[in-house]
PDB file of N, CA and C in Angstrom:
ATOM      1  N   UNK A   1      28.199 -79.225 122.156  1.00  0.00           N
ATOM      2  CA  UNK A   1      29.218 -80.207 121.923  1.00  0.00           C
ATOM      3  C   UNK A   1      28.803 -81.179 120.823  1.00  0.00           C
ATOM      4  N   UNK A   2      27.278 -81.166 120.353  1.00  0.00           N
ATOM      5  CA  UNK A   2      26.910 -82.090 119.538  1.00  0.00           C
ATOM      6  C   UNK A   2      27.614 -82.271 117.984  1.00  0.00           C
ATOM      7  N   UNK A   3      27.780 -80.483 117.948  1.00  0.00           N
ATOM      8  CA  UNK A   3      27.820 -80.315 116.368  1.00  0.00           C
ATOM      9  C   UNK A   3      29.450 -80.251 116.011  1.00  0.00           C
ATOM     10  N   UNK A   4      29.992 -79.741 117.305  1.00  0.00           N
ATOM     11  CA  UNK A   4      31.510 -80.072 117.499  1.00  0.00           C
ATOM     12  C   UNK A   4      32.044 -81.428 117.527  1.00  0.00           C
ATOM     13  N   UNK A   5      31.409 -82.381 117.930  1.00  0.00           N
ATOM     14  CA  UNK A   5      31.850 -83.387 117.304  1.00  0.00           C
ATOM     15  C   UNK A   5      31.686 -84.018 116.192  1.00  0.00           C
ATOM     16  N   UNK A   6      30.753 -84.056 115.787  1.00  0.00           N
ATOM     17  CA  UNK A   6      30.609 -84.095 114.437  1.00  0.00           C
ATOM     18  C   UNK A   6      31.364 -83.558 113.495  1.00  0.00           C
ATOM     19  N   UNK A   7      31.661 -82.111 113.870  1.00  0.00           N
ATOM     20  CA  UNK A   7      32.681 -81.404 112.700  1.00  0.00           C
ATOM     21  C   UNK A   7      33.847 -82.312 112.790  1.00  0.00           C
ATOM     22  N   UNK A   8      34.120 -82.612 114.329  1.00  0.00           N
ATOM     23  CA  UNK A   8      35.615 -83.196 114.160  1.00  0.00           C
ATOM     24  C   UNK A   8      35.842 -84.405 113.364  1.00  0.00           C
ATOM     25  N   UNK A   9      34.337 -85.526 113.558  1.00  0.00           N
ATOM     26  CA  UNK A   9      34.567 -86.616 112.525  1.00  0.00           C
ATOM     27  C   UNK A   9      34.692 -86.434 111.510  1.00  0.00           C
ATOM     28  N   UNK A  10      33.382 -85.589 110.607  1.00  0.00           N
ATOM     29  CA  UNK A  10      33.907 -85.409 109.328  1.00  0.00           C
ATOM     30  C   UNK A  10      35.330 -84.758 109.025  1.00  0.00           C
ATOM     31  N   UNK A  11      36.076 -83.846 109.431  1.00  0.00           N
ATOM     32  CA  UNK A  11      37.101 -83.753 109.346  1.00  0.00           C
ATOM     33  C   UNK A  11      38.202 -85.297 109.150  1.00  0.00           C
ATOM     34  N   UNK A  12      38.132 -85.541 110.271  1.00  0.00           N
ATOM     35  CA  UNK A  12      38.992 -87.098 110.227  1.00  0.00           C
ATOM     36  C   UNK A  12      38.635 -87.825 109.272  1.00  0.00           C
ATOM     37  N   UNK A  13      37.139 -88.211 108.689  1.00  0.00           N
ATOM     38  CA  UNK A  13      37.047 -89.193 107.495  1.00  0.00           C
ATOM     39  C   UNK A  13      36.830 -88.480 106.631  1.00  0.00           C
ATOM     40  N   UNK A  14      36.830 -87.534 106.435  1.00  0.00           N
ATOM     41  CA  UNK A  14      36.602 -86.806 104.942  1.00  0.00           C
ATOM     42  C   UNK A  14      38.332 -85.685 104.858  1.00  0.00           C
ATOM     43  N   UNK A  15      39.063 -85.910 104.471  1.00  0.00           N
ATOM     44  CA  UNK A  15      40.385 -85.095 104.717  1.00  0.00           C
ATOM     45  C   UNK A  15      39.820 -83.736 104.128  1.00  0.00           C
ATOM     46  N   UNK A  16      39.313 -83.326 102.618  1.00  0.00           N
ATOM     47  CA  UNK A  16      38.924 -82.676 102.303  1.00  0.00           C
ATOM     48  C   UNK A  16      38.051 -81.440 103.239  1.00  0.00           C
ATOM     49  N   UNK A  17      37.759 -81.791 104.002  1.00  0.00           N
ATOM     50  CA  UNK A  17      36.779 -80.747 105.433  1.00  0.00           C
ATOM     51  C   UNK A  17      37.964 -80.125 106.032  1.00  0.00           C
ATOM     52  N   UNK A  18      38.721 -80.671 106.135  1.00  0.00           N
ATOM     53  CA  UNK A  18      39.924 -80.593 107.097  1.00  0.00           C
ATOM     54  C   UNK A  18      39.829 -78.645 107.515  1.00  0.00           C
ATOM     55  N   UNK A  19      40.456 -78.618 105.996  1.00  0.00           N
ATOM     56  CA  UNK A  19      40.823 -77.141 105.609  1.00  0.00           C
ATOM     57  C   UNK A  19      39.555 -76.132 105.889  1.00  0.00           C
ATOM     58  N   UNK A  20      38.801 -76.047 105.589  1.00  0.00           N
ATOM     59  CA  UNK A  20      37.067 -75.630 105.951  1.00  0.00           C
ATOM     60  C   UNK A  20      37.027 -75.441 107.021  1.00  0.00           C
ATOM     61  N   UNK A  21      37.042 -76.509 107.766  1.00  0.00           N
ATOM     62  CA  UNK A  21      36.655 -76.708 109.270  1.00  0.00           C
ATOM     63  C   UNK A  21      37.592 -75.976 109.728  1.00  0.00           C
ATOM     64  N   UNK A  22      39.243 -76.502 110.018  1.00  0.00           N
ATOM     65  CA  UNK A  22      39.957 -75.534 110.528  1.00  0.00           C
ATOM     66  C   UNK A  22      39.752 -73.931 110.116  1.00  0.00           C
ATOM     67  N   UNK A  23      39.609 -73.132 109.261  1.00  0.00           N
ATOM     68  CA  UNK A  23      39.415 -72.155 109.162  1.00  0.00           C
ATOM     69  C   UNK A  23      38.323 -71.538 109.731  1.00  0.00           C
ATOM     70  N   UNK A  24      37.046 -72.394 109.494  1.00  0.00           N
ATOM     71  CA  UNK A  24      35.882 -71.312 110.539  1.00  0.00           C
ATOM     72  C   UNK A  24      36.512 -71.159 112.136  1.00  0.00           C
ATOM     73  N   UNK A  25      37.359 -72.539 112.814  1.00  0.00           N
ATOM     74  CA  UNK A  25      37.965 -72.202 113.820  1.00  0.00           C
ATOM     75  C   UNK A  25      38.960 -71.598 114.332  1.00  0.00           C
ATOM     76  N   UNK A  26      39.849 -70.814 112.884  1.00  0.00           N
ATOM     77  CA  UNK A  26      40.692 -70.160 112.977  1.00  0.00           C
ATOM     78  C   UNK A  26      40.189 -68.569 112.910  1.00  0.00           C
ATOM     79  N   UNK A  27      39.199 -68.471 112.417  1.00  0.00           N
ATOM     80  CA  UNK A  27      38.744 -67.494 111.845  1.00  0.00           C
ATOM     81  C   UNK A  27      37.726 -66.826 112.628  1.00  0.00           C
ATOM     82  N   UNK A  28      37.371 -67.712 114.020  1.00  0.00           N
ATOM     83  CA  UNK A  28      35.989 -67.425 114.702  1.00  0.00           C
ATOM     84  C   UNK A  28      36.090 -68.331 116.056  1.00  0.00           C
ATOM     85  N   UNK A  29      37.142 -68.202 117.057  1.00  0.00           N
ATOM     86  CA  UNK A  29      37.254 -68.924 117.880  1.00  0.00           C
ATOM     87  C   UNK A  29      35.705 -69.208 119.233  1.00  0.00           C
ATOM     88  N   UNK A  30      35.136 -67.895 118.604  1.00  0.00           N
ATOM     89  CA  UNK A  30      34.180 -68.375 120.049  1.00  0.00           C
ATOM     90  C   UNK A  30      33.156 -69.351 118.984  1.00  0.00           C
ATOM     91  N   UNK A  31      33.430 -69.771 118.168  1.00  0.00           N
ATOM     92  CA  UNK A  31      32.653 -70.632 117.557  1.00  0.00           C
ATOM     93  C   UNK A  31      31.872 -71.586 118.679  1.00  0.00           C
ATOM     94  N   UNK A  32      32.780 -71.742 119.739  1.00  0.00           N
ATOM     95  CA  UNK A  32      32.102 -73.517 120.162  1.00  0.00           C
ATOM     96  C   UNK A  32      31.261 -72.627 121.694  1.00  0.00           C
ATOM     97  N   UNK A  33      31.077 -71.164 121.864  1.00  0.00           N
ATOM     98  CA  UNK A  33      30.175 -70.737 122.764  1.00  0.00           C
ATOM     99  C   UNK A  33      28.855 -70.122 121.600  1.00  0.00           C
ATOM    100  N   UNK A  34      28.755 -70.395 120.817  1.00  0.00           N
ATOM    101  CA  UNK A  34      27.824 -69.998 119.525  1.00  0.00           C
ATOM    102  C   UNK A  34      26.717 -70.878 119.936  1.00  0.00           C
ATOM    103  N   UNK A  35      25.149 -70.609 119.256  1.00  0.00           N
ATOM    104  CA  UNK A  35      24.033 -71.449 119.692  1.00  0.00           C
ATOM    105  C   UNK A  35      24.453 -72.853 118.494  1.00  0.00           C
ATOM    106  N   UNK A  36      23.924 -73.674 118.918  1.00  0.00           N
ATOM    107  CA  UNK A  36      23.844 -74.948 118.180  1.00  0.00           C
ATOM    108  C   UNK A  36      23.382 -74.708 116.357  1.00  0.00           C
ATOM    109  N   UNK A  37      22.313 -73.587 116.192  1.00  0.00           N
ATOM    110  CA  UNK A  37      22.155 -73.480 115.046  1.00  0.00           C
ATOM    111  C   UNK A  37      23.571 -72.976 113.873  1.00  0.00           C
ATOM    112  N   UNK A  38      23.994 -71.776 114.903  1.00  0.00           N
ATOM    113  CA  UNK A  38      25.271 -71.432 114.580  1.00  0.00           C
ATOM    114  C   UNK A  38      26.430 -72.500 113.807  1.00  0.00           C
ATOM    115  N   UNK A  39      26.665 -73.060 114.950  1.00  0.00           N
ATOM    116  CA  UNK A  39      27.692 -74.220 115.022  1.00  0.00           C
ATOM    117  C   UNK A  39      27.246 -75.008 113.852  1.00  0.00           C
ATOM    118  N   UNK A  40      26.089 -75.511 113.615  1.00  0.00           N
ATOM    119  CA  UNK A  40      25.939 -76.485 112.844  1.00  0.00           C
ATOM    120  C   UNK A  40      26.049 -75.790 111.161  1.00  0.00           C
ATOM    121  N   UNK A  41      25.545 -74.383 110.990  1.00  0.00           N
ATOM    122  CA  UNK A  41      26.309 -73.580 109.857  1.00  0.00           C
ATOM    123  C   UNK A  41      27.324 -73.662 109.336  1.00  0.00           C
ATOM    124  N   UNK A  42      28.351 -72.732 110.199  1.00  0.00           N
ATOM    125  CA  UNK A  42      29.533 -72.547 110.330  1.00  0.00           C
ATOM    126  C   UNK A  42      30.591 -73.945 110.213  1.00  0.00           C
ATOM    127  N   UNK A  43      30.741 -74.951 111.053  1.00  0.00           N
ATOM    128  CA  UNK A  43      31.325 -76.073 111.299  1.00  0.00           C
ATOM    129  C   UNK A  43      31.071 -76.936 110.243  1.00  0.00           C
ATOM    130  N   UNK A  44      29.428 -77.669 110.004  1.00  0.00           N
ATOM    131  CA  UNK A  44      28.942 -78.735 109.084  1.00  0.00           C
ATOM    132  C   UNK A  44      28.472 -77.826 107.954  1.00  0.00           C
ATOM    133  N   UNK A  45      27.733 -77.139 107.501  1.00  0.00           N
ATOM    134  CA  UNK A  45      26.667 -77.487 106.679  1.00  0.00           C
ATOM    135  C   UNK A  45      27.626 -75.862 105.325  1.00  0.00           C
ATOM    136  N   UNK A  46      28.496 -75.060 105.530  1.00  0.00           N
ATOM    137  CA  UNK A  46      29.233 -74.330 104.915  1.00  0.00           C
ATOM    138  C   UNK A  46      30.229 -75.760 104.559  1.00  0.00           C
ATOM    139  N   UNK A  47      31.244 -76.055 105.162  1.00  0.00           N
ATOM    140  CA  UNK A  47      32.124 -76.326 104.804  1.00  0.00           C
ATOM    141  C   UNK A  47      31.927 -77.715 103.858  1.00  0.00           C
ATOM    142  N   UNK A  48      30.311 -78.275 104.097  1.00  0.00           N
ATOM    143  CA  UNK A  48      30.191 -79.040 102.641  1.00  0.00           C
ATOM    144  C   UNK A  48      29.809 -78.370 101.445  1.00  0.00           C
ATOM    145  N   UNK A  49      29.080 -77.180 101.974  1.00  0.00           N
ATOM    146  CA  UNK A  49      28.882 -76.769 100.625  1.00  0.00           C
ATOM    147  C   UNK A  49      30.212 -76.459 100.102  1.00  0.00           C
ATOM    148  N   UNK A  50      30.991 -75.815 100.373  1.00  0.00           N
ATOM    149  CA  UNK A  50      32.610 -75.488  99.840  1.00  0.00           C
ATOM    150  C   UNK A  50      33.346 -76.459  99.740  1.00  0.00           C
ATOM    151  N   UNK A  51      33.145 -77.531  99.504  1.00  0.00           N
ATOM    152  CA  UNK A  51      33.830 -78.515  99.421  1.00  0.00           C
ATOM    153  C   UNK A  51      33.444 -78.876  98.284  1.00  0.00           C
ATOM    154  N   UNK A  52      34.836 -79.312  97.298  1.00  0.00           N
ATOM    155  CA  UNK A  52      34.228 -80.323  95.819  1.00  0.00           C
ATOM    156  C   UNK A  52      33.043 -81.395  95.977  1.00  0.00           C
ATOM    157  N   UNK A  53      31.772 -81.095  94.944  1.00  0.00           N
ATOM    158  CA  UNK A  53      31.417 -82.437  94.986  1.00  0.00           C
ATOM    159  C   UNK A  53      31.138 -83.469  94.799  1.00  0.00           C
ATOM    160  N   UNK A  54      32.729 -83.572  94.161  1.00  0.00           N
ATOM    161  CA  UNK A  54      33.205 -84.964  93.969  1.00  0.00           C
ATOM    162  C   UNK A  54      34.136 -85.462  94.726  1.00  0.00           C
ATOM    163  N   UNK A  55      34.120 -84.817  96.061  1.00  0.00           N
ATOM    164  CA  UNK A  55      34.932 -85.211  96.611  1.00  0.00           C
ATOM    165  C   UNK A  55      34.394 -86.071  97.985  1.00  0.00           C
ATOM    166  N   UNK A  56      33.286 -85.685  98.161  1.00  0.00           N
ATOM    167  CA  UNK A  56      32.161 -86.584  99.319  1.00  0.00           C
ATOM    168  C   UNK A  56      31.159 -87.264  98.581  1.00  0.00           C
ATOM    169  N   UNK A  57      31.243 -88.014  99.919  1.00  0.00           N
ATOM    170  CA  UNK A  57      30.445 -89.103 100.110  1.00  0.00           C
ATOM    171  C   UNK A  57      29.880 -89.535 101.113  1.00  0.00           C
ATOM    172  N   UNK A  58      28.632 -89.073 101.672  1.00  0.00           N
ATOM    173  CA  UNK A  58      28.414 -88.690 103.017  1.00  0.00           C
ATOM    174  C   UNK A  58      26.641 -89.371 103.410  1.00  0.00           C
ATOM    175  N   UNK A  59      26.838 -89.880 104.520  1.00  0.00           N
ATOM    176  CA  UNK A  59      25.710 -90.494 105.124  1.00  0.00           C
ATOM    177  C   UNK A  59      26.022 -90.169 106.800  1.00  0.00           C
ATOM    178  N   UNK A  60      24.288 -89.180 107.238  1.00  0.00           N
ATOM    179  CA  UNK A  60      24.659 -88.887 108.227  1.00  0.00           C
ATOM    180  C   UNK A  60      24.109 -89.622 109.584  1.00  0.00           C
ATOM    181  N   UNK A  61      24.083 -90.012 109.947  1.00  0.00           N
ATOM    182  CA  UNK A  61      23.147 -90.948 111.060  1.00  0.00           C
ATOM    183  C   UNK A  61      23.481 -90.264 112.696  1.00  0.00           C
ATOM    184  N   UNK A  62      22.350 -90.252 112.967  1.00  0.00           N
ATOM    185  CA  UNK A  62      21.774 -89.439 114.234  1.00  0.00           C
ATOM    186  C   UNK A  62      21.575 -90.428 115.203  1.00  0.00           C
ATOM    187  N   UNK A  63      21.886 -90.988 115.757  1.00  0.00           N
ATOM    188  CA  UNK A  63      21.258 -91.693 116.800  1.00  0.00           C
ATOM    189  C   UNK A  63      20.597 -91.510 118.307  1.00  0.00           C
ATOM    190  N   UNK A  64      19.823 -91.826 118.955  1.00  0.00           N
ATOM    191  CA  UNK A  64      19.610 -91.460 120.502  1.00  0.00           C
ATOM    192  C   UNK A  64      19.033 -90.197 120.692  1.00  0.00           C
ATOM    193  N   UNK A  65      18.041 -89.761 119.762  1.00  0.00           N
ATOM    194  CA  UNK A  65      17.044 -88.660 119.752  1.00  0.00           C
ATOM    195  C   UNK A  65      16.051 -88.713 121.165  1.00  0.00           C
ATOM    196  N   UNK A  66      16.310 -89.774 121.121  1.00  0.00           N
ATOM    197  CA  UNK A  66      15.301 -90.164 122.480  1.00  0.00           C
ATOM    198  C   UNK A  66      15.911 -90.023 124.153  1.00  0.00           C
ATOM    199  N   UNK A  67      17.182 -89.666 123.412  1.00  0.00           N
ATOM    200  CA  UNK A  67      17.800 -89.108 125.259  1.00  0.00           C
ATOM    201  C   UNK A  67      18.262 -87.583 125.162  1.00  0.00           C
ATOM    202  N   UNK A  68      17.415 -86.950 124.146  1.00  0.00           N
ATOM    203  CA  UNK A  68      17.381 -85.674 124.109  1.00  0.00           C
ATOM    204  C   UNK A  68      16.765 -85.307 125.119  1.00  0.00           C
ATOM    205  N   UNK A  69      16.745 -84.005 125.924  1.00  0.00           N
ATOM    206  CA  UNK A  69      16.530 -83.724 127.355  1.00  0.00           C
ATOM    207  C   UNK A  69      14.501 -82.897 127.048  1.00  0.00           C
ATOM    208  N   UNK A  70      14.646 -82.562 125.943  1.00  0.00           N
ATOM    209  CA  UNK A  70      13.107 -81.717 125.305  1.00  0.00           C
ATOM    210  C   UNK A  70      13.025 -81.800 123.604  1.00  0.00           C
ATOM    211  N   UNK A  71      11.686 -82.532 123.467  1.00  0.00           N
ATOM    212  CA  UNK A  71      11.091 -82.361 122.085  1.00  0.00           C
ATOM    213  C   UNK A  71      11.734 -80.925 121.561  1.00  0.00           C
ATOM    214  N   UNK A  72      12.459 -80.247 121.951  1.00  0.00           N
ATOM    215  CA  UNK A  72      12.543 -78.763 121.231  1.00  0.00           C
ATOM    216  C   UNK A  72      14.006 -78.928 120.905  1.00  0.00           C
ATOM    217  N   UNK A  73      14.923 -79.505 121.627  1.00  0.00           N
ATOM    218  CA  UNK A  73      16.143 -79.985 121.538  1.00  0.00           C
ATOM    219  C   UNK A  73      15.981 -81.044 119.752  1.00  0.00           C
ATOM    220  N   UNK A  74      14.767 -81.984 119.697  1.00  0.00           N
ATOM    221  CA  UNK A  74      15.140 -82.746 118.703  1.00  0.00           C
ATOM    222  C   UNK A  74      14.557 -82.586 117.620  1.00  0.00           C
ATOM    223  N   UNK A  75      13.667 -81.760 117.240  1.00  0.00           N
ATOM    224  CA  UNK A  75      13.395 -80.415 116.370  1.00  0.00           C
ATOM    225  C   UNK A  75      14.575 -79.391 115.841  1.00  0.00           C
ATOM    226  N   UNK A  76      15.506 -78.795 116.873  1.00  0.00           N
ATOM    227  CA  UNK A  76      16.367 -78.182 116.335  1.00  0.00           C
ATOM    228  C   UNK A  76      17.567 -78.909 115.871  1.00  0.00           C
ATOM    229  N   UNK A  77      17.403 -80.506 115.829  1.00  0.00           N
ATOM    230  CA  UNK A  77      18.803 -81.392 115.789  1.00  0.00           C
ATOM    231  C   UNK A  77      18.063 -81.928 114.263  1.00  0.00           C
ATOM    232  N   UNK A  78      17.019 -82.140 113.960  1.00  0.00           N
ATOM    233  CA  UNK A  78      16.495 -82.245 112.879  1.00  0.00           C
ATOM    234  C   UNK A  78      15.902 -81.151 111.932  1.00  0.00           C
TER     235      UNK A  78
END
């Protein structure tokens, strides 16, 4: 659910994702039973690269690493 929300913000403040994002979820519905590495591909880290870039402007902030459940959890979030 981490990386799913995230997709959804950038979507909302970046309009430009919009289209990106909806398509990996049109295109790949079990997206959100996918491992976290997956998700964070597919959802975030494609749809900026495909995105103009001049069209972002992006700062990402992580917070609450520390109520991660295992050091292995915040390794794969970083």
């Amino acid at each position: 659910m981490f990386f799913t929300t995230i997709a959804a913000q950038l979507a909302t403040s970046l309009p430009v994702l919009q289209t990106f994002i909806s398509d990996v979820i049109d295109n790949n519905a079990q997206i959100l039973q996918q491992g976290p590495r997956e998700q964070w591909n597919q959802l975030i880290l494609n749809p900026l690269k495909n995105a103009p870039t001049q069209s972002i402007q992006l700062t990402l902030v992580i917070d609450a690493l520390d109520e991660c459940d295992s050091m292995q959890d915040i390794h794969l979030i970083l």
